[in-house]
Protein backbone atom coordinates (compact mmCIF):
# COMPACT_ATOMS: atom_id res chain seq x y z
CA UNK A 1 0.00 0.00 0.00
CA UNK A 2 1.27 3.44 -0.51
CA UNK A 3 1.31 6.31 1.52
CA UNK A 4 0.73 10.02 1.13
CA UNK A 5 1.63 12.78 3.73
CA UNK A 6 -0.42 15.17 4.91
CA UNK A 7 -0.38 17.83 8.11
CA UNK A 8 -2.03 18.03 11.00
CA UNK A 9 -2.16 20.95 13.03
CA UNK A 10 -2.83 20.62 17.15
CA UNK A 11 -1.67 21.80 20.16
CA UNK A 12 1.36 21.52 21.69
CA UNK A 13 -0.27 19.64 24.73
CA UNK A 14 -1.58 16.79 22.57
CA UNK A 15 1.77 16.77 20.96
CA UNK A 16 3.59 15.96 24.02
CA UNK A 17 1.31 13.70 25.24
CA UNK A 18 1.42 11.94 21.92
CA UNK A 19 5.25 11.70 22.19
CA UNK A 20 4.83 10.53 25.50
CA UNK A 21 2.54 7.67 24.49
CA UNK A 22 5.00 6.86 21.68
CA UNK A 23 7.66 6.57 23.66
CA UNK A 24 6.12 4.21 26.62
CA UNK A 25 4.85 2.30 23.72
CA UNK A 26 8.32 2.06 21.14
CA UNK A 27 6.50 3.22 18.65
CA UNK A 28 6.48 6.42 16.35
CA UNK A 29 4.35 9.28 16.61
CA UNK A 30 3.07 8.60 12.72
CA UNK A 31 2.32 4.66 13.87
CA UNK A 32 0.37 6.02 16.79
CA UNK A 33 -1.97 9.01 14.43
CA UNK A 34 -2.22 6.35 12.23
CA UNK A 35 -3.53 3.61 13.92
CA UNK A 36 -5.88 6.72 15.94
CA UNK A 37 -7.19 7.20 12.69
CA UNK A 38 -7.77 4.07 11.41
CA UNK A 39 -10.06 3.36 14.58
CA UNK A 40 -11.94 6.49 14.27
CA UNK A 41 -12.85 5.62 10.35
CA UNK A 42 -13.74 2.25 11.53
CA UNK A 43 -15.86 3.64 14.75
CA UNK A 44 -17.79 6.33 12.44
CA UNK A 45 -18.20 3.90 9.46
CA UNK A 46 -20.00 1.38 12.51
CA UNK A 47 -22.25 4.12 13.41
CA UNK A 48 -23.20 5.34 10.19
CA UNK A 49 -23.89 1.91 9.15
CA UNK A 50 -26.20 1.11 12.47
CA UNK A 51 -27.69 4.97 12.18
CA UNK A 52 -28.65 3.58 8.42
CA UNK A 53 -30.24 0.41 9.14
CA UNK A 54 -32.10 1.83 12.23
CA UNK A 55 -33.68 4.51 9.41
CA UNK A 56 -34.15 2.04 7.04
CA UNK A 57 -36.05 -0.10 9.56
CA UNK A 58 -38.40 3.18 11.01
CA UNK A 59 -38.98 3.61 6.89
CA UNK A 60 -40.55 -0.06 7.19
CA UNK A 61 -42.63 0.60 10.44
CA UNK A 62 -40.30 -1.93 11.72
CA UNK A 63 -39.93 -0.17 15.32
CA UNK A 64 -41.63 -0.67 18.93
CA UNK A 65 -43.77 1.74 19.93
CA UNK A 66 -42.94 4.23 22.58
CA UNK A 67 -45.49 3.45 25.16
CA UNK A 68 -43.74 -0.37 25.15
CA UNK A 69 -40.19 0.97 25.70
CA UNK A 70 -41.08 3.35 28.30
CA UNK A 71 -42.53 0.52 30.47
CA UNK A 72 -40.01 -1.56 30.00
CA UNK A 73 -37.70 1.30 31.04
CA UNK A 74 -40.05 1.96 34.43
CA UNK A 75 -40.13 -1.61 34.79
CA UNK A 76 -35.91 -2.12 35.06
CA UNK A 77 -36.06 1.44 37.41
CA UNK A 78 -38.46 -0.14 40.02
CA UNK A 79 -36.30 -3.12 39.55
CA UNK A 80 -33.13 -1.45 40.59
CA UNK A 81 -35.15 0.80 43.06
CA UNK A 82 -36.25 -2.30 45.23
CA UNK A 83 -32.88 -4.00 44.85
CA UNK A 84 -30.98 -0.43 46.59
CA UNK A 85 -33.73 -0.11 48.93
CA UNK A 86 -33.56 -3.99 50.22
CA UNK A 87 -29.67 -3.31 50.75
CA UNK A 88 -30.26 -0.15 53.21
C-alpha cells in the first residue's frame, strides 16, 4: 500500500502527550496518528452503518412503539429501586 503525507495541526499539549505515548509504547508518533485514525474511520463507518439500518427499519414501520419501551424502562427502574432499597 502506498502512503501520502499530509499535516495536522494541534496543540502543543496533545503533541507531548502523543510523544509521550509513543515513547512508553516504542512506537512512532506517525504509527500512533495512524492507527488513531484508522479506529476512528472504523468507529464512524460502525455508526453510520447502524444509524442507516435503524432509518431504514423506522422507513418499514419496523420499530416498537414508545409506550412499550417506556414501560419496560419503568419496569428495570423499580427493579433497581427495590434491589438499593432492600440493601439499606
Amino acid at each position: 500500500m502506498t502512503t501520502e503525507a499530509f499535516t495536522v495541526r494541534t496543540d502543543g499539549e496533545t503533541v507531548k502527550r502523543l510523544d509521550q505515548l509513543a515513547a512508553q509504547l516504542d512506537r512512532s508518533r506517525n504509527y500512533l496518528v495512524n492507527q488513531a485514525i484508522q479506529e476512528y474511520l472504523k468507529l464512524h463507518a460502525w455508526q453510520i452503518q447502524k444509524i442507516e439500518a435503524g432509518i431504514a427499519a423506522a422507513d418499514r414501520g419496523d420499530v416498537i412503539p414508545h409506550e412499550d419501551v417506556m414501560g419496560e424502562m419503568d419496569a428495570l427502574i423499580e427493579e433497581k429501586i427495590r434491589a438499593f432499597e432492600d440493601r439499606s
